[in-house]
PDB file of N, CA and C in Angstrom:
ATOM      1  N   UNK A   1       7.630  -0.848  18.709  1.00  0.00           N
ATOM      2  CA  UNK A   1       7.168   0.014  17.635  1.00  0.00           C
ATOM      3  C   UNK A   1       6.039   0.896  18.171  1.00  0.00           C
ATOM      4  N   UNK A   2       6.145   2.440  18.121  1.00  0.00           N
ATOM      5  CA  UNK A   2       5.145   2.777  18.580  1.00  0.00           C
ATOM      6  C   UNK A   2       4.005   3.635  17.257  1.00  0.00           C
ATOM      7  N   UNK A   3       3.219   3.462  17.794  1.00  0.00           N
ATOM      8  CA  UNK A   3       2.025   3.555  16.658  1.00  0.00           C
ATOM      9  C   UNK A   3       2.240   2.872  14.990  1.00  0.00           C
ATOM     10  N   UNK A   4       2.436   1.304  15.335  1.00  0.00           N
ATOM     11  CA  UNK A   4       2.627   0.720  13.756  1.00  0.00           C
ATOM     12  C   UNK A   4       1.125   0.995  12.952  1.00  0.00           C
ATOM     13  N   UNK A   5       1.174   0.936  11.807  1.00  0.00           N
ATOM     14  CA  UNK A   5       0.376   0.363  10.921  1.00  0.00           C
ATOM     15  C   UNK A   5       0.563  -0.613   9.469  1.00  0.00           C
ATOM     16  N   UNK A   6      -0.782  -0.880   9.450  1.00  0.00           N
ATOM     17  CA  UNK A   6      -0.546  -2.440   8.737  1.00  0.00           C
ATOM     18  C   UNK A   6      -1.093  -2.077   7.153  1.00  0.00           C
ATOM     19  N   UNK A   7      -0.517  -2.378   5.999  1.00  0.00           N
ATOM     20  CA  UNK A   7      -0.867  -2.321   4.752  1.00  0.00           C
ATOM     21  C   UNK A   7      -1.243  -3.734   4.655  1.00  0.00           C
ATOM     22  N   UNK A   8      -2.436  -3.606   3.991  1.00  0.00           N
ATOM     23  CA  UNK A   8      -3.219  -5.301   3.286  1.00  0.00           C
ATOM     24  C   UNK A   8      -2.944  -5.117   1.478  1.00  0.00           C
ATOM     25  N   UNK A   9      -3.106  -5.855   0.836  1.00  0.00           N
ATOM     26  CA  UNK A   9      -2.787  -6.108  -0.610  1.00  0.00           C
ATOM     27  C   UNK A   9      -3.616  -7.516  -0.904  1.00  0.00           C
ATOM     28  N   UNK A  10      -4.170  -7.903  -2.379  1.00  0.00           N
ATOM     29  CA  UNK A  10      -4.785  -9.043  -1.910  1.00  0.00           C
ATOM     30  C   UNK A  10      -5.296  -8.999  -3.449  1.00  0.00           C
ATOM     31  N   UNK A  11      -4.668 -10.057  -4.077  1.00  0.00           N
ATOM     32  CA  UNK A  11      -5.284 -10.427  -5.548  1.00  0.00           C
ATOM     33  C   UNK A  11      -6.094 -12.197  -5.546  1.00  0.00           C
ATOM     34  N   UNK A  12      -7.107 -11.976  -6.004  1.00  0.00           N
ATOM     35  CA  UNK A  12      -7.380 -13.339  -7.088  1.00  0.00           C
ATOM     36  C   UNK A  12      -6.966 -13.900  -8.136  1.00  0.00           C
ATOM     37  N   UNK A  13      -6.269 -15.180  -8.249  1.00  0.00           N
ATOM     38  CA  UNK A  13      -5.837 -15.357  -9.242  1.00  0.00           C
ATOM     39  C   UNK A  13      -6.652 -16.832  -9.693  1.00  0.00           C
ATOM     40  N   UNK A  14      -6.230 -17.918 -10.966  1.00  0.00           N
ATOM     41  CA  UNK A  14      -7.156 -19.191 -10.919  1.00  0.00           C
ATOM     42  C   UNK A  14      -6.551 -19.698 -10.196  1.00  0.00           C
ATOM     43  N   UNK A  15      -5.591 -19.814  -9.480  1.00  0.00           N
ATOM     44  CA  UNK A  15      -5.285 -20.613  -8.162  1.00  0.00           C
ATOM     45  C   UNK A  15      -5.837 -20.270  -7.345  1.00  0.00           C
ATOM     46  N   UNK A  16      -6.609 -19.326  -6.615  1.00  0.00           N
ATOM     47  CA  UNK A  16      -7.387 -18.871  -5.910  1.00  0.00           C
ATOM     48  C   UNK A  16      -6.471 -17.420  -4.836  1.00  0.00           C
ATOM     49  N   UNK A  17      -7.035 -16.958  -3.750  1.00  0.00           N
ATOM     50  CA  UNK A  17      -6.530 -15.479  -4.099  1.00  0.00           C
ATOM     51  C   UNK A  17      -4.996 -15.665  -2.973  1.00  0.00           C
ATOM     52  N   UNK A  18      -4.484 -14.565  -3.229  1.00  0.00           N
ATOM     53  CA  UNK A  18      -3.282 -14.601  -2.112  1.00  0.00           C
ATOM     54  C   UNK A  18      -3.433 -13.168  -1.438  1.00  0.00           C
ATOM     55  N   UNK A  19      -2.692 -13.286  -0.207  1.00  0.00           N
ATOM     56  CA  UNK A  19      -2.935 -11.326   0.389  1.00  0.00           C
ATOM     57  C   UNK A  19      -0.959 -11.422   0.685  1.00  0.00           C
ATOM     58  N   UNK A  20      -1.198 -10.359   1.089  1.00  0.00           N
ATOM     59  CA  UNK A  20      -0.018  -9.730   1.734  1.00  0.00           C
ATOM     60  C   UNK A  20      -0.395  -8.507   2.853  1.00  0.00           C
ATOM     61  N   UNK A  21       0.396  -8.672   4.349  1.00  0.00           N
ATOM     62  CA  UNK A  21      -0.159  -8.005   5.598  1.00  0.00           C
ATOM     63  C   UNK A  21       1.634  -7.412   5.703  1.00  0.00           C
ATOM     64  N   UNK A  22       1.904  -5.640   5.402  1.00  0.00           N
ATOM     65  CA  UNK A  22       3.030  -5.260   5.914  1.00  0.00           C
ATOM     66  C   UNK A  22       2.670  -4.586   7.104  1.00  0.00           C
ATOM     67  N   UNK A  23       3.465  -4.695   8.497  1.00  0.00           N
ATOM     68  CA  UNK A  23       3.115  -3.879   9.248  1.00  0.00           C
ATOM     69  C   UNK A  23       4.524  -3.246   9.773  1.00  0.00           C
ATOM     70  N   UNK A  24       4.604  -2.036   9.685  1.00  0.00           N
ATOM     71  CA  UNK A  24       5.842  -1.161  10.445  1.00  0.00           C
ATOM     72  C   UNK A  24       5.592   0.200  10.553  1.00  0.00           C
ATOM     73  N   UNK A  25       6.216   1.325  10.312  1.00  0.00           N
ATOM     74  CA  UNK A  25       6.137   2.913  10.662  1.00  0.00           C
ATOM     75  C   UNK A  25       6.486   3.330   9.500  1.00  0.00           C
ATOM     76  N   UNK A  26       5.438   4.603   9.439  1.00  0.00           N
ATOM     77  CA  UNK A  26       5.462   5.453   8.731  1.00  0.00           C
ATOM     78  C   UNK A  26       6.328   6.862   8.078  1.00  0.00           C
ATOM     79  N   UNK A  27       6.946   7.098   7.127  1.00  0.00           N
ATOM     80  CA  UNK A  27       7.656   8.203   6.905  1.00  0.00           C
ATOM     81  C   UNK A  27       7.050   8.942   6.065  1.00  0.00           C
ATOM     82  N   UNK A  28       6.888  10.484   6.037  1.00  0.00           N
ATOM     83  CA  UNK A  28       5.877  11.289   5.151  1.00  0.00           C
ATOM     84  C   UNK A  28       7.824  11.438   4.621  1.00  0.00           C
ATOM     85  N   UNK A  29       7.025  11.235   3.198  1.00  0.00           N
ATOM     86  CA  UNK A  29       8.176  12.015   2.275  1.00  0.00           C
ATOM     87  C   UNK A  29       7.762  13.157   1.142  1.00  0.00           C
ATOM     88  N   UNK A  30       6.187  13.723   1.384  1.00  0.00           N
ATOM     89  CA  UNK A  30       6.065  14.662   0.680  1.00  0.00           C
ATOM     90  C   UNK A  30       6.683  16.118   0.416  1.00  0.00           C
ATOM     91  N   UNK A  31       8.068  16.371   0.960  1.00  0.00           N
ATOM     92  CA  UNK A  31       8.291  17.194   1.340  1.00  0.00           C
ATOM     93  C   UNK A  31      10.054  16.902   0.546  1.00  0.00           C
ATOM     94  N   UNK A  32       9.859  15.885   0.257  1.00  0.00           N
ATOM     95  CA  UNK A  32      11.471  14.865  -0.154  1.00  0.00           C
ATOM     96  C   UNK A  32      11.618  15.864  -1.396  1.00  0.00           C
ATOM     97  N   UNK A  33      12.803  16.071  -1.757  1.00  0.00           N
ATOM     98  CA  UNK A  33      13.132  16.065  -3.012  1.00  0.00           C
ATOM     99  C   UNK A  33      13.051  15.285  -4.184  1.00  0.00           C
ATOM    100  N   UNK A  34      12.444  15.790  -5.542  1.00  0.00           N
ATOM    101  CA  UNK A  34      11.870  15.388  -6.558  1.00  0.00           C
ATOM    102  C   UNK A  34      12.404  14.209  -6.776  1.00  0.00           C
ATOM    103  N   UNK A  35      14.063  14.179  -6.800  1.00  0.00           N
ATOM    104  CA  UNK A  35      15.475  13.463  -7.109  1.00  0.00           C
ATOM    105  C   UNK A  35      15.324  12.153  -6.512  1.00  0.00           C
ATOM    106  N   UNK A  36      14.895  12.324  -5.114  1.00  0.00           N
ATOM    107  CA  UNK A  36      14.945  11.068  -4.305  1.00  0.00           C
ATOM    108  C   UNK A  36      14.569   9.930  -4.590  1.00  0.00           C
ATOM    109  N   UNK A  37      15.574   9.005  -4.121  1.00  0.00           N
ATOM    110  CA  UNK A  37      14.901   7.731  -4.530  1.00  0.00           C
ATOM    111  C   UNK A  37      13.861   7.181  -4.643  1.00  0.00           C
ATOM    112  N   UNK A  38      13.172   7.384  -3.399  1.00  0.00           N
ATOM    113  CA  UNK A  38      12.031   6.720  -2.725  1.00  0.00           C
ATOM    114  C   UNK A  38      10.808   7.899  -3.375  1.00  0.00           C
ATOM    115  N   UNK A  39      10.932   8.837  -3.518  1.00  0.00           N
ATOM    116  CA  UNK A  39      10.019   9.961  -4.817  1.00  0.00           C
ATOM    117  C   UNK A  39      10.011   9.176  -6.097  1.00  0.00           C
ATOM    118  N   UNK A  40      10.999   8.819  -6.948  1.00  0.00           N
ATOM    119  CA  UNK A  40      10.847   8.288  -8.196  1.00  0.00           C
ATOM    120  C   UNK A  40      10.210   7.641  -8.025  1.00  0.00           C
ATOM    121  N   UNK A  41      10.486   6.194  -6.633  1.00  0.00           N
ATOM    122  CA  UNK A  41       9.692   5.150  -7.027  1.00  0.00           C
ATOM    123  C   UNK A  41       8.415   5.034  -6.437  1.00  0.00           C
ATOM    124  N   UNK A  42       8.031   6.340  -6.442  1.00  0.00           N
ATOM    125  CA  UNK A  42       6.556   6.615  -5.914  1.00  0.00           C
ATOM    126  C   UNK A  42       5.495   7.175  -7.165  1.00  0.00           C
ATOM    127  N   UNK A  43       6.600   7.308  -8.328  1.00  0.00           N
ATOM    128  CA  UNK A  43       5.796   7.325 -10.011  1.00  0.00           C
ATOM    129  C   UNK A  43       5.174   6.152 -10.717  1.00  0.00           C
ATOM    130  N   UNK A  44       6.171   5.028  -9.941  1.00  0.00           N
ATOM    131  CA  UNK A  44       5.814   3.466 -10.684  1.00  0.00           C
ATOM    132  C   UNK A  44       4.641   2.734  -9.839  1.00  0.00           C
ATOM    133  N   UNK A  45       3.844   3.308  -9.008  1.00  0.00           N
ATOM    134  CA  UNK A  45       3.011   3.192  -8.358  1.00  0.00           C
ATOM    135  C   UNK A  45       1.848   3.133  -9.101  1.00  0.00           C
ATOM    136  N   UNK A  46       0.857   2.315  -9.597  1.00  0.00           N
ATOM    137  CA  UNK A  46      -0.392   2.566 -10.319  1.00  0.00           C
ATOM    138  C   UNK A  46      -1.593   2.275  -8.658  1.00  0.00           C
ATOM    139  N   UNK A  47      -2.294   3.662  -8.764  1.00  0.00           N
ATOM    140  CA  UNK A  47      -3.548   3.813  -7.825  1.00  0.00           C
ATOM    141  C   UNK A  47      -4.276   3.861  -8.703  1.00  0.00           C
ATOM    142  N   UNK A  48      -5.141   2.761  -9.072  1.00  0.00           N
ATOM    143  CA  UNK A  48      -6.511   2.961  -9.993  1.00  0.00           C
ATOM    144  C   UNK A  48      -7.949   3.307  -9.615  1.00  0.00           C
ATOM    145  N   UNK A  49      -8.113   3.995  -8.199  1.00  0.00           N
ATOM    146  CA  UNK A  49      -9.300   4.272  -8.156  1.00  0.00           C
ATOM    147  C   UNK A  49      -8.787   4.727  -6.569  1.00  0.00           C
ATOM    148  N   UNK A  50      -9.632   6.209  -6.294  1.00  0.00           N
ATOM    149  CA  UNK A  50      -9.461   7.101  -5.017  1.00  0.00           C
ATOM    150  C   UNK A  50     -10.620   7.078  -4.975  1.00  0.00           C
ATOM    151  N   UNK A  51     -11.268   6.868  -3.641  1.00  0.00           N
ATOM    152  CA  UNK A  51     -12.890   7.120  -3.317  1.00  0.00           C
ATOM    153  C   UNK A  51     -12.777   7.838  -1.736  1.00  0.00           C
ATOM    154  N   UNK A  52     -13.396   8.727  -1.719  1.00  0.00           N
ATOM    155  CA  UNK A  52     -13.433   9.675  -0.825  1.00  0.00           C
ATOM    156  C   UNK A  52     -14.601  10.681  -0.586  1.00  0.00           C
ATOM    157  N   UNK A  53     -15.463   9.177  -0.856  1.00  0.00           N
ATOM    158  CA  UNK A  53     -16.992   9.010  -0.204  1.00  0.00           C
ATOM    159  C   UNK A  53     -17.658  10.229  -0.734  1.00  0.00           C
ATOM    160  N   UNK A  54     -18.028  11.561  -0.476  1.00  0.00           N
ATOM    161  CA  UNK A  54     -18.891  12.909  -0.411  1.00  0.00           C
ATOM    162  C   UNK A  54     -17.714  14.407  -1.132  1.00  0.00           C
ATOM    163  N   UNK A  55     -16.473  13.750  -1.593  1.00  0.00           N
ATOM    164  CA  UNK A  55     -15.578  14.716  -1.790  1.00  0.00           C
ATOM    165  C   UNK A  55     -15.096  14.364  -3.200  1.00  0.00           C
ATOM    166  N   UNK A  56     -14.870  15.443  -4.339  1.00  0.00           N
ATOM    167  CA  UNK A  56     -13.850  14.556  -5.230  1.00  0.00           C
ATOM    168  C   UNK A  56     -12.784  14.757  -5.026  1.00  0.00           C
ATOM    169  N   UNK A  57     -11.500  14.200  -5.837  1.00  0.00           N
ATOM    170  CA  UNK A  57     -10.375  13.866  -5.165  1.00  0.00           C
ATOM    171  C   UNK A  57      -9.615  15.558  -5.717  1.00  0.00           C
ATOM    172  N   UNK A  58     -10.311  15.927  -6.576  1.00  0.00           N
ATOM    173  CA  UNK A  58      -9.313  17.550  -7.242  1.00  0.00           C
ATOM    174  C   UNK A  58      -9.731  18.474  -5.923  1.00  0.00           C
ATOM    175  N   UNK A  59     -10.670  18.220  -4.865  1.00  0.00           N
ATOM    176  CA  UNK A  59     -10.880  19.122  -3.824  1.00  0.00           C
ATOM    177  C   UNK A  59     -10.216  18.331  -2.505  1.00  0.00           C
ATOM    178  N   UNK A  60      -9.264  17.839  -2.518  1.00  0.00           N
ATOM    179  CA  UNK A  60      -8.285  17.034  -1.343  1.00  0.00           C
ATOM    180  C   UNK A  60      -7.203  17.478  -1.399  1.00  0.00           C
ATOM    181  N   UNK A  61      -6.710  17.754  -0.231  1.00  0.00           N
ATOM    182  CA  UNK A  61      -5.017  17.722  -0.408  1.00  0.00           C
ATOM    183  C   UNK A  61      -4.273  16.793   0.032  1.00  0.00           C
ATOM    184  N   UNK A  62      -3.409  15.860  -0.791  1.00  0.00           N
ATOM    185  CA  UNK A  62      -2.824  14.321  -0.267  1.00  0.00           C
ATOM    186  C   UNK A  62      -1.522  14.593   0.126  1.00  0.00           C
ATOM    187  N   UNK A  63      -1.229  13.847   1.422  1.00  0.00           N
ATOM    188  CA  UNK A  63       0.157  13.889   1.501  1.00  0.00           C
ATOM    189  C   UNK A  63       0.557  12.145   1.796  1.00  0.00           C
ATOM    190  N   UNK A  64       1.917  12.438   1.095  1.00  0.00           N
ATOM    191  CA  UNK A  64       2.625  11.449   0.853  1.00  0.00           C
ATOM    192  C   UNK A  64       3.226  10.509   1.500  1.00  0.00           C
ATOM    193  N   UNK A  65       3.412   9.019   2.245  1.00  0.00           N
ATOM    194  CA  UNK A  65       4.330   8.482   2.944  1.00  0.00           C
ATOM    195  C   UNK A  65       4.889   6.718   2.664  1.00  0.00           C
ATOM    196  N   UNK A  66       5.997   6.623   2.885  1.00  0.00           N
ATOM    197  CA  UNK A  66       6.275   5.552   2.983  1.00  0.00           C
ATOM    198  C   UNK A  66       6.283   4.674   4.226  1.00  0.00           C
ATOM    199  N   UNK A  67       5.906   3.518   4.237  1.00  0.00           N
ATOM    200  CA  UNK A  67       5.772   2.317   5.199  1.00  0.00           C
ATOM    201  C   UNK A  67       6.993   1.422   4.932  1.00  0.00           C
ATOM    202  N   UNK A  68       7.688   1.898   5.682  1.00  0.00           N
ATOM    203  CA  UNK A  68       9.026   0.607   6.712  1.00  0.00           C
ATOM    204  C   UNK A  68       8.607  -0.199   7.215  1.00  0.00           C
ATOM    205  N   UNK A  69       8.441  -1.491   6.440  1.00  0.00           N
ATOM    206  CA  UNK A  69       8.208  -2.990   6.967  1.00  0.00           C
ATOM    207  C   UNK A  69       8.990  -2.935   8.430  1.00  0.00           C
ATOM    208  N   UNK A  70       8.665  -3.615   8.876  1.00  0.00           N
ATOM    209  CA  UNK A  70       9.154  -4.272  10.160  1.00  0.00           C
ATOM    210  C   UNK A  70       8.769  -5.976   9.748  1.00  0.00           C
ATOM    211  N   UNK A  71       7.514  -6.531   9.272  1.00  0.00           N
ATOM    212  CA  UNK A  71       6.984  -7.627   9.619  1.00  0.00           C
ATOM    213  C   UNK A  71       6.384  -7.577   8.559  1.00  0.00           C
ATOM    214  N   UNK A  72       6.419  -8.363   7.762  1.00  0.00           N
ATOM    215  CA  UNK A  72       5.650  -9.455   6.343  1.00  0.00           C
ATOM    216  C   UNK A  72       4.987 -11.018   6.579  1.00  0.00           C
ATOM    217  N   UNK A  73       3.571 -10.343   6.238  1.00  0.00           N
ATOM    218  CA  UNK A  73       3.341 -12.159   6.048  1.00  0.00           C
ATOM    219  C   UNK A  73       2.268 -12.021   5.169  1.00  0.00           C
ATOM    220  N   UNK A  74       1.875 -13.514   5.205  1.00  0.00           N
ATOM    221  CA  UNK A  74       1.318 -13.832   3.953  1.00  0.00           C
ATOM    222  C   UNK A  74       0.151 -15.121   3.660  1.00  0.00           C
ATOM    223  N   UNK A  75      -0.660 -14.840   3.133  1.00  0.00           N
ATOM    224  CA  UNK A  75      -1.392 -16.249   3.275  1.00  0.00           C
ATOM    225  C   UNK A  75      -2.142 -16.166   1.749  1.00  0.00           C
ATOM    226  N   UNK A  76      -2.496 -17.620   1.432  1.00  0.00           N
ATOM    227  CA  UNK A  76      -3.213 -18.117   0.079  1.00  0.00           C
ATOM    228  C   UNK A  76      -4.034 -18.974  -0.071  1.00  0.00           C
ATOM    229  N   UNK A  77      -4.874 -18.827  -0.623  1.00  0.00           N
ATOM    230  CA  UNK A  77      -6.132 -20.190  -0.286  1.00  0.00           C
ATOM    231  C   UNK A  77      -5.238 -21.300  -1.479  1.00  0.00           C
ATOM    232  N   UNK A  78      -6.106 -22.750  -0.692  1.00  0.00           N
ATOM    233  CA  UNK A  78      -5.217 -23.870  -1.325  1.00  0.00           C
ATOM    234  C   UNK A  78      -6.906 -24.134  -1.780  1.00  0.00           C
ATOM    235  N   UNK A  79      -6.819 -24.502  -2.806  1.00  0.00           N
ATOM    236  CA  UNK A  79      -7.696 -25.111  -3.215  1.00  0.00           C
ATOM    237  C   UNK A  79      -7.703 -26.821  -3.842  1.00  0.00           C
ATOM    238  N   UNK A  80      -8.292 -27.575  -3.247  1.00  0.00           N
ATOM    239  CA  UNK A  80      -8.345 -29.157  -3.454  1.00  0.00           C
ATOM    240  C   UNK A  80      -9.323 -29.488  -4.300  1.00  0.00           C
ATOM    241  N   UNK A  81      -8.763 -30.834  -5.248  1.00  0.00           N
ATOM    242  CA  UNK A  81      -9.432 -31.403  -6.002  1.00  0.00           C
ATOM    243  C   UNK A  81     -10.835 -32.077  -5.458  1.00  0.00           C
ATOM    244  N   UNK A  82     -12.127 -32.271  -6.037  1.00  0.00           N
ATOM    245  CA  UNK A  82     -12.972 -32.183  -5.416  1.00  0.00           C
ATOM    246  C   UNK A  82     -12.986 -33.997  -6.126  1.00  0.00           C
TER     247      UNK A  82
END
């Protein structure tokens, strides 16, 4: 794989938290047609917060891509009765 990168994900729950590590290559699909699959399901996406430090986000221009797993894993804290 040349030049992978890795997406992290990572909730708390009362079981305590779990992550998720995808790592594979990148496809810009900003350029895709509206129609496309992989466009629609880039609507059901909730981003609740863009921070971009010294800039607001209406003065950025974003472009778009999808990440092709190659490799999934995963880890969760176990938490024991005390």
């Amino acid at each position: 794989m040349d030049n992978p990168v890795a997406f992290v994900t990572h909730e708390e729950t009362n079981d305590g938290w779990r992550s998720v590590v995808a790592t594979g290559q990148l496809t810009e699909v900003s350029d895709m047609p509206y129609d496309a699959t992989v466009v629609q399901a880039m609507w059901a996406v909730d981003i609740p917060e863009v921070d971009i430090f010294d800039r607001s986000p209406e003065d950025m221009q974003f472009r778009q891509f999808r990440l092709d797993p190659q490799k999934l894993t995963g880890r969760k804290e176990v938490k024991h009765d005390s």
